[in-house]
N, C-alpha and C. Protein backbone atom coordinates (compact mmCIF):
# COMPACT_ATOMS: atom_id res chain seq x y z
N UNK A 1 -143.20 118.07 -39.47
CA UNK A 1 -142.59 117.71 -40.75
C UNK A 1 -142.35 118.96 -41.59
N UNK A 2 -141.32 118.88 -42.70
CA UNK A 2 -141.42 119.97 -43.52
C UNK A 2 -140.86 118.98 -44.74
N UNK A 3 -141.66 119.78 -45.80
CA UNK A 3 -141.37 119.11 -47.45
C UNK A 3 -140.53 120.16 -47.48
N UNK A 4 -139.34 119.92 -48.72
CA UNK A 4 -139.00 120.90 -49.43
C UNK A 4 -139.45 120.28 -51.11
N UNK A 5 -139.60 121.23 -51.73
CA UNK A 5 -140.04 121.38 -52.58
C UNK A 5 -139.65 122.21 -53.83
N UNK A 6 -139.77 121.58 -55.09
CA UNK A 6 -139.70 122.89 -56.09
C UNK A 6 -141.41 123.06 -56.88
N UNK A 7 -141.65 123.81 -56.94
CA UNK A 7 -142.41 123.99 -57.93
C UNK A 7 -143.10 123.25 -59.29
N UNK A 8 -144.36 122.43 -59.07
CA UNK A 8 -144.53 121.91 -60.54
C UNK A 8 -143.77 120.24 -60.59
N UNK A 9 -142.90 119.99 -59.63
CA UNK A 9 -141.79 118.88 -59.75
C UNK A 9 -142.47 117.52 -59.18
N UNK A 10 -141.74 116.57 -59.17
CA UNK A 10 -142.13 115.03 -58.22
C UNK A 10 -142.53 115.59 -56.75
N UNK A 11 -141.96 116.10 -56.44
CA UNK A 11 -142.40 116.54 -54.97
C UNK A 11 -143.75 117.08 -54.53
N UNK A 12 -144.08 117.58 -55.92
CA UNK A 12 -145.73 117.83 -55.48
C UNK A 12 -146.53 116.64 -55.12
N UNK A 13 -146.32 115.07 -55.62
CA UNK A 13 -147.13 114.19 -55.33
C UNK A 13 -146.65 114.20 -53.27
N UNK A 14 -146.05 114.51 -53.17
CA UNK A 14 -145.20 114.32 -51.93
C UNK A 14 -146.85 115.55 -51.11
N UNK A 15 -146.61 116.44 -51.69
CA UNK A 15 -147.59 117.65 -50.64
C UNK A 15 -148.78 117.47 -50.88
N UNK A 16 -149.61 116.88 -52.04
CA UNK A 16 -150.72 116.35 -52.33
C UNK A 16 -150.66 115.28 -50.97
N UNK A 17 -150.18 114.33 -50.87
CA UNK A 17 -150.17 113.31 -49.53
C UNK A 17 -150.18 113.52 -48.35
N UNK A 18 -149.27 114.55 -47.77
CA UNK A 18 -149.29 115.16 -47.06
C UNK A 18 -150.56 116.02 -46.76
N UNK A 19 -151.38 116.69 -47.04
CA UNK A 19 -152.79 117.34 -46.98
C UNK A 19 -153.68 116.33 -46.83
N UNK A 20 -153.66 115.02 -47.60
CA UNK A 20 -154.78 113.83 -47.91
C UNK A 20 -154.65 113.08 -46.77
N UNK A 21 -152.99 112.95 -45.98
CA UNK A 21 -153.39 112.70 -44.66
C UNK A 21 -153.81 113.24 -43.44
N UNK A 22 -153.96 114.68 -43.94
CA UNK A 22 -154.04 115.57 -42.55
C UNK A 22 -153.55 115.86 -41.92
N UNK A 23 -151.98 115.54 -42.04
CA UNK A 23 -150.60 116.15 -41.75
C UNK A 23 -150.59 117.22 -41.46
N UNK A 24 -149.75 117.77 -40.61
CA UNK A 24 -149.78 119.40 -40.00
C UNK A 24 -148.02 119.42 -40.63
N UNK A 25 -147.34 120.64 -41.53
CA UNK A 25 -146.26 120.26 -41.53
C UNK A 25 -146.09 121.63 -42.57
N UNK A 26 -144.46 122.11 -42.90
CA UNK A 26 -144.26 123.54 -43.20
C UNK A 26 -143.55 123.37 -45.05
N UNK A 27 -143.83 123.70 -45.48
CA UNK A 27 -143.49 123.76 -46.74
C UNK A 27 -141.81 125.04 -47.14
N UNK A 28 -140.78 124.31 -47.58
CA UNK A 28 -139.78 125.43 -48.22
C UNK A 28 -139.56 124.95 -49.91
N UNK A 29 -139.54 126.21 -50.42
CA UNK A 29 -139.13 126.39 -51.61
C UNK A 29 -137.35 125.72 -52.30
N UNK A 30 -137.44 125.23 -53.23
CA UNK A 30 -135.85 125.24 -53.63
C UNK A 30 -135.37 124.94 -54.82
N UNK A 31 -134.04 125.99 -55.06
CA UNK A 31 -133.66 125.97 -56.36
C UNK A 31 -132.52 124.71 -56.64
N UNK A 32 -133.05 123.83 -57.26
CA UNK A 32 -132.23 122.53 -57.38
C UNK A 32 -131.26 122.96 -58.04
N UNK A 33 -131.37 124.10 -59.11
CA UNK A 33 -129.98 124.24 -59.83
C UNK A 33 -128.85 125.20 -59.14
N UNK A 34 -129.63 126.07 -58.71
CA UNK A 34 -128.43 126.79 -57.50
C UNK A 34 -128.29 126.01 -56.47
N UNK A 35 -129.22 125.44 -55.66
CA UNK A 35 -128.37 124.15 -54.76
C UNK A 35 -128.59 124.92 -53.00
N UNK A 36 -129.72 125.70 -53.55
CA UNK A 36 -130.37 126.95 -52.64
C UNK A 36 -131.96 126.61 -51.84
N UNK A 37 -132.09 126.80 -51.01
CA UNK A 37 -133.28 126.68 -50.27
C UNK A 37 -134.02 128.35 -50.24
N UNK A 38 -135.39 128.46 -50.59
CA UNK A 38 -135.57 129.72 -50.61
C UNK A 38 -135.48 130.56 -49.26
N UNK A 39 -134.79 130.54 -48.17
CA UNK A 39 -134.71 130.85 -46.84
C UNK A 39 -132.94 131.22 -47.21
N UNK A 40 -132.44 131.03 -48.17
CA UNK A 40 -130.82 131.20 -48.28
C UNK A 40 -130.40 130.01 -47.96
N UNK A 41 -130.25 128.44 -47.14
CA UNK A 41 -129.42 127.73 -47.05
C UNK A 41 -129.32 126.58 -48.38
N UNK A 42 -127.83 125.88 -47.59
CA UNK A 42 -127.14 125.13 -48.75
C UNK A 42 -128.60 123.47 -48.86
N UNK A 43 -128.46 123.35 -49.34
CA UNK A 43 -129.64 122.59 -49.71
C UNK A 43 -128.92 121.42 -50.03
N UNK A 44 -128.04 121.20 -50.32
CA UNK A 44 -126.67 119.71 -50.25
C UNK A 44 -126.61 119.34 -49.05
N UNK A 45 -126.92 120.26 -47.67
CA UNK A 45 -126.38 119.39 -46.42
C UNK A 45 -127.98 119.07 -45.97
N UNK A 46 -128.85 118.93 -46.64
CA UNK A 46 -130.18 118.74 -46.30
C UNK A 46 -130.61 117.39 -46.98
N UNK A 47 -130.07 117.55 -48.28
CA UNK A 47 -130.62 116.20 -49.01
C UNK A 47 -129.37 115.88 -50.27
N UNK A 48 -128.12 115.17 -49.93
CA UNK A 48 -126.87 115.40 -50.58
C UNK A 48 -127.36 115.26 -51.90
N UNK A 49 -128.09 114.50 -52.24
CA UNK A 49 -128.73 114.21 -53.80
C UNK A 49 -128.83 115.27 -54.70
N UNK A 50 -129.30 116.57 -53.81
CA UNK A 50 -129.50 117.86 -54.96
C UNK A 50 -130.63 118.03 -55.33
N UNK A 51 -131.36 116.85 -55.19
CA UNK A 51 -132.99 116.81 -55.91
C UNK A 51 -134.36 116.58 -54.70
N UNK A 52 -135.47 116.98 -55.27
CA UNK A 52 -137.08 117.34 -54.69
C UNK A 52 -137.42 115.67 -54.96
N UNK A 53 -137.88 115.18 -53.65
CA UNK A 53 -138.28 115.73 -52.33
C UNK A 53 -137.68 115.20 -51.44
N UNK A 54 -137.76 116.28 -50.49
CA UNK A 54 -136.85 115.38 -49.33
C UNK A 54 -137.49 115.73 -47.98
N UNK A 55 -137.92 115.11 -47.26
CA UNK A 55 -138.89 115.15 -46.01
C UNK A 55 -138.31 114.87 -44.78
N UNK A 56 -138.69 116.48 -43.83
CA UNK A 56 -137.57 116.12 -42.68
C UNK A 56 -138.60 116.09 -41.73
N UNK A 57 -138.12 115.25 -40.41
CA UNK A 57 -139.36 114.52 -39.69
C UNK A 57 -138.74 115.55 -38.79
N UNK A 58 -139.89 115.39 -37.33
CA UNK A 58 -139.57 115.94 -35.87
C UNK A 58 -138.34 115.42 -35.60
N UNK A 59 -138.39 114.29 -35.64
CA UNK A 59 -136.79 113.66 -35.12
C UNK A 59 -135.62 114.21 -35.61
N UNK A 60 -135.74 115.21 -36.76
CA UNK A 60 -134.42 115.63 -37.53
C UNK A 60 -134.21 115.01 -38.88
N UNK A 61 -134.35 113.54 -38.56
CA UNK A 61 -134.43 112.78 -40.22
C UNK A 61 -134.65 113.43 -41.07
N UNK A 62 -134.05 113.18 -42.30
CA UNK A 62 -134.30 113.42 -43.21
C UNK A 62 -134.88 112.51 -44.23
N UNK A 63 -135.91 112.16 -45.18
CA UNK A 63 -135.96 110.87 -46.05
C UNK A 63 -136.02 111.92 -47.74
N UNK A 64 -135.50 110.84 -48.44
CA UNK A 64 -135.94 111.44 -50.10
C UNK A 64 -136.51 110.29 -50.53
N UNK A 65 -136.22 110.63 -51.91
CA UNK A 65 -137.23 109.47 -52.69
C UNK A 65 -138.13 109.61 -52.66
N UNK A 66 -139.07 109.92 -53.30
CA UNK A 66 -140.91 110.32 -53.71
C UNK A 66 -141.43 109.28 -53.37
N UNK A 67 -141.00 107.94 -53.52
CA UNK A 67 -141.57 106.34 -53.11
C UNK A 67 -141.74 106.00 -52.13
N UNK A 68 -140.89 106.19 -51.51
CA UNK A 68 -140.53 105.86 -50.13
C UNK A 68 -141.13 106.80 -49.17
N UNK A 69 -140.90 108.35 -49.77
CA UNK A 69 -141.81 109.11 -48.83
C UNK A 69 -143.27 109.00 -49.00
N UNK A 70 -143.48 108.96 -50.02
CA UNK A 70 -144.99 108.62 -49.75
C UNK A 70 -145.82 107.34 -48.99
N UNK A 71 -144.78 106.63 -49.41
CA UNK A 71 -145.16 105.07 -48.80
C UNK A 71 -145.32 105.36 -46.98
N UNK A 72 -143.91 106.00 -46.34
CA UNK A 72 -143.79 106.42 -45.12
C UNK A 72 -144.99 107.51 -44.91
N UNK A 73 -145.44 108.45 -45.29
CA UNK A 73 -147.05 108.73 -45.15
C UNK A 73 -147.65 108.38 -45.05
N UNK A 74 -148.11 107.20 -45.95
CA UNK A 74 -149.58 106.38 -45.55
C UNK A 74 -148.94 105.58 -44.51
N UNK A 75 -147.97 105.27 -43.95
CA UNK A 75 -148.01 103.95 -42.79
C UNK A 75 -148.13 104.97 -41.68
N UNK A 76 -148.03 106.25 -41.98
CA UNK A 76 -147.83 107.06 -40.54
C UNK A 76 -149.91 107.32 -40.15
N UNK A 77 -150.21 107.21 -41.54
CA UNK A 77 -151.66 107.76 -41.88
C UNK A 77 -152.51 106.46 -41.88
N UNK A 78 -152.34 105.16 -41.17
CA UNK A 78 -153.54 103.48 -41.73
C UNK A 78 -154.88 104.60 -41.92
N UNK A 79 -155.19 105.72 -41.02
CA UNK A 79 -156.71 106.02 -41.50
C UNK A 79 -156.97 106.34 -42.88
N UNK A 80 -156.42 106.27 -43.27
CA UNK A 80 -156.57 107.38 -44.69
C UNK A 80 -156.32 106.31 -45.37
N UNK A 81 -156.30 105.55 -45.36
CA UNK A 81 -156.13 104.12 -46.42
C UNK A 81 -155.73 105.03 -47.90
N UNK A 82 -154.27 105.29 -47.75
CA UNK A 82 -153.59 105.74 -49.13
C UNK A 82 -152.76 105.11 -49.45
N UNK A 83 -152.77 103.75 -48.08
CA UNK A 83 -151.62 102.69 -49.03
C UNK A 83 -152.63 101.15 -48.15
N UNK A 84 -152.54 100.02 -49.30
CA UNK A 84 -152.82 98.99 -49.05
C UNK A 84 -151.74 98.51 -47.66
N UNK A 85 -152.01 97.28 -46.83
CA UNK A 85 -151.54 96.82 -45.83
C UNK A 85 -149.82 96.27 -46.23
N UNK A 86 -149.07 96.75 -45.39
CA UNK A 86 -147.74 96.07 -46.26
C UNK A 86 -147.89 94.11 -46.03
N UNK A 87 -147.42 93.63 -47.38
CA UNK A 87 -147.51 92.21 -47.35
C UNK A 87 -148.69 91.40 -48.04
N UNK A 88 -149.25 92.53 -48.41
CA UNK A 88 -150.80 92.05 -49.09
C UNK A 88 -150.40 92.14 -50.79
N UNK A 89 -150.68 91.34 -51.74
CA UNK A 89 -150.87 91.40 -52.85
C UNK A 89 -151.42 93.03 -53.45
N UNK A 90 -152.32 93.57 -52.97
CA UNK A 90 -152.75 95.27 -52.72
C UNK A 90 -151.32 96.18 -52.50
N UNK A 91 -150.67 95.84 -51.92
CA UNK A 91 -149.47 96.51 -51.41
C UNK A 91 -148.31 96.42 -52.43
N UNK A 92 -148.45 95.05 -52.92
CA UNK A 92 -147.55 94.76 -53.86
C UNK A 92 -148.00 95.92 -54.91
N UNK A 93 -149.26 95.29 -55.39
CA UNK A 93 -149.68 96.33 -56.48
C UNK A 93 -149.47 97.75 -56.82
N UNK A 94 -149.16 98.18 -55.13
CA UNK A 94 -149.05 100.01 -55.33
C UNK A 94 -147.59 100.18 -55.79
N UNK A 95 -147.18 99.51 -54.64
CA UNK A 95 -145.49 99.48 -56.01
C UNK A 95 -145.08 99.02 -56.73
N UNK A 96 -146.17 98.76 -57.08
CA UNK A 96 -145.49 98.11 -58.76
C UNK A 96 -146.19 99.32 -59.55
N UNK A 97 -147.06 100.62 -58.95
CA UNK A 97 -147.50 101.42 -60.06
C UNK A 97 -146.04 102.61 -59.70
N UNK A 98 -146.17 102.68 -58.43
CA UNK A 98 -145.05 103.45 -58.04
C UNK A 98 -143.85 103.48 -58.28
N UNK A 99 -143.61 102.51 -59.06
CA UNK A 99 -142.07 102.38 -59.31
C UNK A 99 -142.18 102.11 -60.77
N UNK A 100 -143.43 101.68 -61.37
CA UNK A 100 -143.51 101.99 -63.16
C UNK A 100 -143.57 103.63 -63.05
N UNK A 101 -144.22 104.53 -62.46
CA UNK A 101 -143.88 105.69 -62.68
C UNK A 101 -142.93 106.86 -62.25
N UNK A 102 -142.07 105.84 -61.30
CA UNK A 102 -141.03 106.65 -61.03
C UNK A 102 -139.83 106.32 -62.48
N UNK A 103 -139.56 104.49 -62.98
CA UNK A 103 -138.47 104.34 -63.65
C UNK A 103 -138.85 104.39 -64.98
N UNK A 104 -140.37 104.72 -65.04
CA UNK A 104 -140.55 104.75 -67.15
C UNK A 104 -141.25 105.97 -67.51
N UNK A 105 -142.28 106.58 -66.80
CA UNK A 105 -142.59 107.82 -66.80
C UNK A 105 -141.95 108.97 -66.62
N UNK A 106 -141.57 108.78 -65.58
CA UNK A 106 -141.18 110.12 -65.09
C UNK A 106 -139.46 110.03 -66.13
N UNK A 107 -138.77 108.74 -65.86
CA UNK A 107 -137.46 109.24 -66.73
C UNK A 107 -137.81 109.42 -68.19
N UNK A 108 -139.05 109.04 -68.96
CA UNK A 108 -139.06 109.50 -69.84
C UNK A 108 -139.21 110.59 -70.15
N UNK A 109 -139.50 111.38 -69.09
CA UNK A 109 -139.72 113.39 -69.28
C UNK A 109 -138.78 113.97 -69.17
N UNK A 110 -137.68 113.15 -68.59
CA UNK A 110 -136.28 113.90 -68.54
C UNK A 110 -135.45 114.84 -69.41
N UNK A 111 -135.76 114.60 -70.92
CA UNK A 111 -135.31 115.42 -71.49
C UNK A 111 -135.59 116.37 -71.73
N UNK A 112 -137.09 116.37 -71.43
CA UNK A 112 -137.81 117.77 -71.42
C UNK A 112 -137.57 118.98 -70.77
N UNK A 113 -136.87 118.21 -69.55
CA UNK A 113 -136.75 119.15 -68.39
C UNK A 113 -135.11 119.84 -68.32
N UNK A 114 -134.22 118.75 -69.50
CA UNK A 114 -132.85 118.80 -69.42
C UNK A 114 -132.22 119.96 -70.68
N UNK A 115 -131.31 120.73 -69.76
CA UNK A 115 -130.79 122.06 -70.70
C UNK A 115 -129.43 121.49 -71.73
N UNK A 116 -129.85 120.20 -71.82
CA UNK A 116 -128.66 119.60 -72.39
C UNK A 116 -129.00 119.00 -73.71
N UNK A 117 -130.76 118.99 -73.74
CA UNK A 117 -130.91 118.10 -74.33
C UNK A 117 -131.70 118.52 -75.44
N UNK A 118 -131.07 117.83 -77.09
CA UNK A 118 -131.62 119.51 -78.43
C UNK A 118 -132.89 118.20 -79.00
N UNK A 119 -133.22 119.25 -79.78
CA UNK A 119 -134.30 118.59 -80.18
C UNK A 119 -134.56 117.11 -80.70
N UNK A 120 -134.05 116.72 -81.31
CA UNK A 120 -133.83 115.23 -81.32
C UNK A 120 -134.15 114.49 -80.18
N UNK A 121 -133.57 114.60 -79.18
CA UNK A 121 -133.42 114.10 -77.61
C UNK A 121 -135.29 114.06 -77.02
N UNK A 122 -135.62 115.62 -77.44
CA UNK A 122 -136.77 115.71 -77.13
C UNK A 122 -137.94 115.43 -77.85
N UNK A 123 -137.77 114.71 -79.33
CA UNK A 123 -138.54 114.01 -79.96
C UNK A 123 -138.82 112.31 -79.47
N UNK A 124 -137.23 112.00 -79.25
CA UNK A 124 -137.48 110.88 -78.63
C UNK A 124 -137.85 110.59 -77.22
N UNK A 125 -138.17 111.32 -76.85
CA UNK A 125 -138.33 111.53 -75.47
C UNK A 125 -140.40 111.31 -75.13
N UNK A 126 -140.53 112.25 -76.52
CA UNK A 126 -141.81 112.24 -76.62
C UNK A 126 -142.58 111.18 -77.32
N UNK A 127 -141.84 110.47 -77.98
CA UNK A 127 -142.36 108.98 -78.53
C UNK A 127 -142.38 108.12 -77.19
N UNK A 128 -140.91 107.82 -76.34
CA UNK A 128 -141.33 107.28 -75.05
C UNK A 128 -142.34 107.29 -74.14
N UNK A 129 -142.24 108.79 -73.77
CA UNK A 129 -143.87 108.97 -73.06
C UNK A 129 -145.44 108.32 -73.75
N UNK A 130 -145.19 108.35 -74.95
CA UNK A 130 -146.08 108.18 -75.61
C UNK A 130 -146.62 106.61 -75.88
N UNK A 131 -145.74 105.58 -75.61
CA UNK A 131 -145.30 104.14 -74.93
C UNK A 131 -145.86 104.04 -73.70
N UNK A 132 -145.54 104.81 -73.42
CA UNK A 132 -145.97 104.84 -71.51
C UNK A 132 -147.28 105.05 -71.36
N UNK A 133 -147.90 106.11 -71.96
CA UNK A 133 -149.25 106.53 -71.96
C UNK A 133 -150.00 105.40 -72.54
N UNK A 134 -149.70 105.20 -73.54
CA UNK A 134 -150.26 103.77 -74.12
C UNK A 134 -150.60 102.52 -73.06
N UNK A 135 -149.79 102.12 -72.01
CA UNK A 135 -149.81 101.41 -71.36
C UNK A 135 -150.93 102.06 -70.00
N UNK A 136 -150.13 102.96 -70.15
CA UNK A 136 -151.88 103.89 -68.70
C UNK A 136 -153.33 103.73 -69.23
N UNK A 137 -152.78 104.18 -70.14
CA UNK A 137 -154.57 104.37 -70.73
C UNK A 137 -155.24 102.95 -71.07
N UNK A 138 -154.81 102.01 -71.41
CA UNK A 138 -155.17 100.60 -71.07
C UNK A 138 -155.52 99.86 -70.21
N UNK A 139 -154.59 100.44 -69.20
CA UNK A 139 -154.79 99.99 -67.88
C UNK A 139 -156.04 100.62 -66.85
N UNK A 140 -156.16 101.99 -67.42
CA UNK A 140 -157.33 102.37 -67.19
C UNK A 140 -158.46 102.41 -67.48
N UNK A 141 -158.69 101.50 -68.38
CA UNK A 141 -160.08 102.04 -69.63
C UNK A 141 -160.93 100.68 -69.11
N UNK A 142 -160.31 100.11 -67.95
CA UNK A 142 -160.99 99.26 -67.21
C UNK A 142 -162.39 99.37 -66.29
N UNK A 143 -162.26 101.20 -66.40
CA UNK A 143 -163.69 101.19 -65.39
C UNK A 143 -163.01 102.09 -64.06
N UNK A 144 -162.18 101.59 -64.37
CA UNK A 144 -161.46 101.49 -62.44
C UNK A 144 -161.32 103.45 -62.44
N UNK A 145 -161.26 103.81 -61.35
CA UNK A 145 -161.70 105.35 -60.60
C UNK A 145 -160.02 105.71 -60.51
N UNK A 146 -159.09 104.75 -60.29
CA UNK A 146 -157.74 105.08 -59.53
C UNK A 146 -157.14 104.06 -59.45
N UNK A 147 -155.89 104.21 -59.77
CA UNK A 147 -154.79 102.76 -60.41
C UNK A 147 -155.07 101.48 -59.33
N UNK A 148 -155.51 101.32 -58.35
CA UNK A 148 -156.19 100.14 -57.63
C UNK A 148 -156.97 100.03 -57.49
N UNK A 149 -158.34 100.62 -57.98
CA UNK A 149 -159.68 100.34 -58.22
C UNK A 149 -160.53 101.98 -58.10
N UNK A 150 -161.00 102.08 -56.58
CA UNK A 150 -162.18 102.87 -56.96
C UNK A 150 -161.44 103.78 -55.45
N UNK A 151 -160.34 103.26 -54.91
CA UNK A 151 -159.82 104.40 -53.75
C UNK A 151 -158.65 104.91 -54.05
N UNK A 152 -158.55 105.99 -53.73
CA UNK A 152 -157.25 107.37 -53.84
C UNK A 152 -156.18 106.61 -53.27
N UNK A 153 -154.86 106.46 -54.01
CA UNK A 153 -154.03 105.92 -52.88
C UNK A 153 -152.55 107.35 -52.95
N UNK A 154 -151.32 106.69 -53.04
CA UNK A 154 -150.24 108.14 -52.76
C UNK A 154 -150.10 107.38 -54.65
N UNK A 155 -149.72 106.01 -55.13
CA UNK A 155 -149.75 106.20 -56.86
C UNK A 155 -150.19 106.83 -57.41
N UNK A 156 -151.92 107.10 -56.78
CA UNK A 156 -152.17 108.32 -58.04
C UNK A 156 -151.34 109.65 -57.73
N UNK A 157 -151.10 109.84 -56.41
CA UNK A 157 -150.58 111.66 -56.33
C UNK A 157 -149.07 111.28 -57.35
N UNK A 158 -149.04 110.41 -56.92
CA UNK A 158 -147.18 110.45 -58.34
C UNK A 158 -147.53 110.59 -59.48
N UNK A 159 -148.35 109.74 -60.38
CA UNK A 159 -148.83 109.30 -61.54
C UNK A 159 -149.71 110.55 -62.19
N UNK A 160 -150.32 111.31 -61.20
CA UNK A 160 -150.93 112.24 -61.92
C UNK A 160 -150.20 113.73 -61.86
N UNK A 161 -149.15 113.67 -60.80
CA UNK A 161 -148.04 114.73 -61.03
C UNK A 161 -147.18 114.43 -62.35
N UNK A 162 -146.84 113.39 -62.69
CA UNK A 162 -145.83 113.24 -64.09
C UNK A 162 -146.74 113.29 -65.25
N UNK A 163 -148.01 113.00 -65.18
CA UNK A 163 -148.89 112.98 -66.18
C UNK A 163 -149.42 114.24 -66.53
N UNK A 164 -149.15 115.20 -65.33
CA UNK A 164 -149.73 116.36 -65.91
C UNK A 164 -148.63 117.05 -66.39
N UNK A 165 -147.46 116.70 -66.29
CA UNK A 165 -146.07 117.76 -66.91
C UNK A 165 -146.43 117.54 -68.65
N UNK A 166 -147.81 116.83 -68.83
CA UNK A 166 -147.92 116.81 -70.53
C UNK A 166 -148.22 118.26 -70.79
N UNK A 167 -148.82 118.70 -69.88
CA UNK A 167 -149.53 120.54 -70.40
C UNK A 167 -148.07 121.34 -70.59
N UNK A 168 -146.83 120.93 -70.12
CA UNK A 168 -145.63 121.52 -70.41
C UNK A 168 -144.50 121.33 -71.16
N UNK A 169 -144.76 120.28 -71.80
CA UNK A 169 -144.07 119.98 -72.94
C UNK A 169 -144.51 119.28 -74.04
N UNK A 170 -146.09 119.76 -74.62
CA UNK A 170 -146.46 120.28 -75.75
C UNK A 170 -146.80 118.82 -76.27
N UNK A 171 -147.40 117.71 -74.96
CA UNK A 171 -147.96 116.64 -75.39
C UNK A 171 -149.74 116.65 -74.95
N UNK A 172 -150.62 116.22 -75.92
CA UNK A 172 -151.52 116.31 -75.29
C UNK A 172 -152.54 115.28 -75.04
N UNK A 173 -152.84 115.39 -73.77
CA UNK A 173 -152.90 113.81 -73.21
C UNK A 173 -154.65 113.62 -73.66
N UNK A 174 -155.66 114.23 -74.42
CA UNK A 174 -156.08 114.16 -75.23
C UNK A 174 -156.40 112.75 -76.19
N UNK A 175 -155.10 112.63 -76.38
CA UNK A 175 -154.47 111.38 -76.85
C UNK A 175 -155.01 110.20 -76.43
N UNK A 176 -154.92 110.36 -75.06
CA UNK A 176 -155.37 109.42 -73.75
C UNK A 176 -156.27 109.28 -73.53
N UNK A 177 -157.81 109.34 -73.71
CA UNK A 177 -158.63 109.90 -72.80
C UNK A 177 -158.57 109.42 -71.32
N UNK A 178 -158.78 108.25 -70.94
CA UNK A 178 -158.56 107.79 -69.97
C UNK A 178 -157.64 108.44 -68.69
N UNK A 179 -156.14 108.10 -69.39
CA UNK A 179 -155.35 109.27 -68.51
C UNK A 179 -155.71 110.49 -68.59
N UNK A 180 -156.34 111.27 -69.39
CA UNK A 180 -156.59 112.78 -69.15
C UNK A 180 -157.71 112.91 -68.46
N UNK A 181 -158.75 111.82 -68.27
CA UNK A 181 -159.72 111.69 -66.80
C UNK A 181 -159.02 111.18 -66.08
N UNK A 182 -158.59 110.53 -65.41
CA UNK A 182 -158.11 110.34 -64.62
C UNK A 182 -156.97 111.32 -63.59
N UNK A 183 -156.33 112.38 -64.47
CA UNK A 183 -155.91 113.63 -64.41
C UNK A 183 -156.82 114.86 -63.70
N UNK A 184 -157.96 115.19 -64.69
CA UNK A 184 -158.64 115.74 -64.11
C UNK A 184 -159.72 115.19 -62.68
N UNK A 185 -160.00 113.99 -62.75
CA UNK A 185 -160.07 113.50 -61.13
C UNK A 185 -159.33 114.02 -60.25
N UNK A 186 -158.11 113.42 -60.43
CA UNK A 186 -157.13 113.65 -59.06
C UNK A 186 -157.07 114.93 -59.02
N UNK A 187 -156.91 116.11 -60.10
CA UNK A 187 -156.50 117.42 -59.63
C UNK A 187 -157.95 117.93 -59.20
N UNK A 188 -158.93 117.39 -59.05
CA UNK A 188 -159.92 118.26 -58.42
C UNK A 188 -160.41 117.88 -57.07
N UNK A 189 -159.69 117.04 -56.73
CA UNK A 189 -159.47 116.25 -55.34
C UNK A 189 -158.78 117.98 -54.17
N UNK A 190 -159.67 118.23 -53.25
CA UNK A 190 -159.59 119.19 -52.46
C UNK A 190 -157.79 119.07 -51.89
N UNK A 191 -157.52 117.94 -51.93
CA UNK A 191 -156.24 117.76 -51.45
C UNK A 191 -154.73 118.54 -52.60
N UNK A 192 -155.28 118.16 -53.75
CA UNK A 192 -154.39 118.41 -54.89
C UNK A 192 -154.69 120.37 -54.61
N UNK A 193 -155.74 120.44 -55.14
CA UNK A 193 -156.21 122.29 -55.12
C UNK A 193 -155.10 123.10 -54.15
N UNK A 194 -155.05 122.63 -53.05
CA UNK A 194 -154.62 123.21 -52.12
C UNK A 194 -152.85 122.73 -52.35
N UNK A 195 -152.48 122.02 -52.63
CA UNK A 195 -151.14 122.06 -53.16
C UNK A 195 -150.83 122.79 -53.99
N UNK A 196 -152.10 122.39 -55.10
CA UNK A 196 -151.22 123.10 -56.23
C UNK A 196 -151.40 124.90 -55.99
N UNK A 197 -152.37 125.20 -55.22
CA UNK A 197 -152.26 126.41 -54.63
C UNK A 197 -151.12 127.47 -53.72
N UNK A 198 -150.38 126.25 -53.08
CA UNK A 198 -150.00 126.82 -52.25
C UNK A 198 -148.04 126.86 -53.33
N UNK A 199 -148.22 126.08 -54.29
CA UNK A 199 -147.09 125.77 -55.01
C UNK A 199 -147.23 126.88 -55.90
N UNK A 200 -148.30 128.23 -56.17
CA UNK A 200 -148.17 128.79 -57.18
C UNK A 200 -148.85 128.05 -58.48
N UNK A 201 -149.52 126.79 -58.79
CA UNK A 201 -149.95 126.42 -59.78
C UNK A 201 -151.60 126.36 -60.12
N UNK A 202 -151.87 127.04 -59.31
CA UNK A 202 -153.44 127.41 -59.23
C UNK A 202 -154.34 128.35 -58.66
């Protein structure tokens, strides 16, 4: 397998998973805005989308989508129980966290990240998140270790990759306590270290 990857982005929940299953597999760098792979190639005939992550198998395949690839990890991984059984109420549950933090989290950071977007944009941007967090930290203040109870699944590697882009745009999750344990959990998870190591973020 090989991730490509940018730096700091959705794709890190992607290489966090990848390590947690014990995956053997090669990591490339890439500049989404030049449209560049750090090796020099066009990075459009790899993943037409333009965007991190995109996971190419032995077979050649290619998959994107952070959801989907992660999901396709744990079914490749049943040992590692990082995803409930597909068809189980458990299963349901992971995507339903996986897809609250792909369509309300994560697009609420968008403007943060966007060279388009002036301050205004990024005030409201930060009240959204701040909606969102509201709803995490509730959901967590239940006791529970990790958004399905007390085991690691691939939701948290998403959920705590978008949750930590708060240290970069000047929100502080503080705010949260809950989510900001739950943060520091997952990133001290031997699996995360070594991502965020090998990504330059630690």
């Amino acid at each position: 397998m090989k991730l490509y990857y940018k730096p700091g982005a959705c794709s890190l929940a992607t290489h966090i998973v990848l390590h947690e299953a014990g995956e053997t597999f090669d990591i490339e760098e890439v500049d989404t805005e030049a449209g560049r792979t750090k090796s020099g190639g066009d990075y459009t005939t790899i993943n037409p989308k333009g965007y991190v992550p995109a996971l190419e198998l032995a077979s050649g395949e290619v998959l994107s989508e952070g959801a989907a690839i992660l999901q396709y990890i744990a079914d490749q991984h049943p040992e590692s129980d990082l995803a409930p059984k597909a068809g189980t109420i458990a299963r349901a549950r992971l995507q339903e966290h996986l897809n609250y933090t792909a369509s309300e989290l994560h697009k609420a950071f968008g403007p943060f990240f966007s060279s388009t977007a002036g301050e205004a944009d990024k005030q409201a941007a930060g009240k959204a998140v701040a909606q969102k967090f509201d709803y995490l930290n509730d959901l967590l203040s239940d006791g529970r270790t990790y958004l399905l109870g007390s085991g690691f699944s691939v939701a948290d590697a998403y959920l705590f990759v978008v949750a930590n882009w708060s240290n970069f745009t000047g929100i502080d999750l503080k705010n949260w306590p809950y989510v900001s344990a739950f943060v520091e959990r997952v990133a001290a998870r031997p699996a995360a270290q070594a991502a965020l190591k090998a990504e330059g973020l630690a």
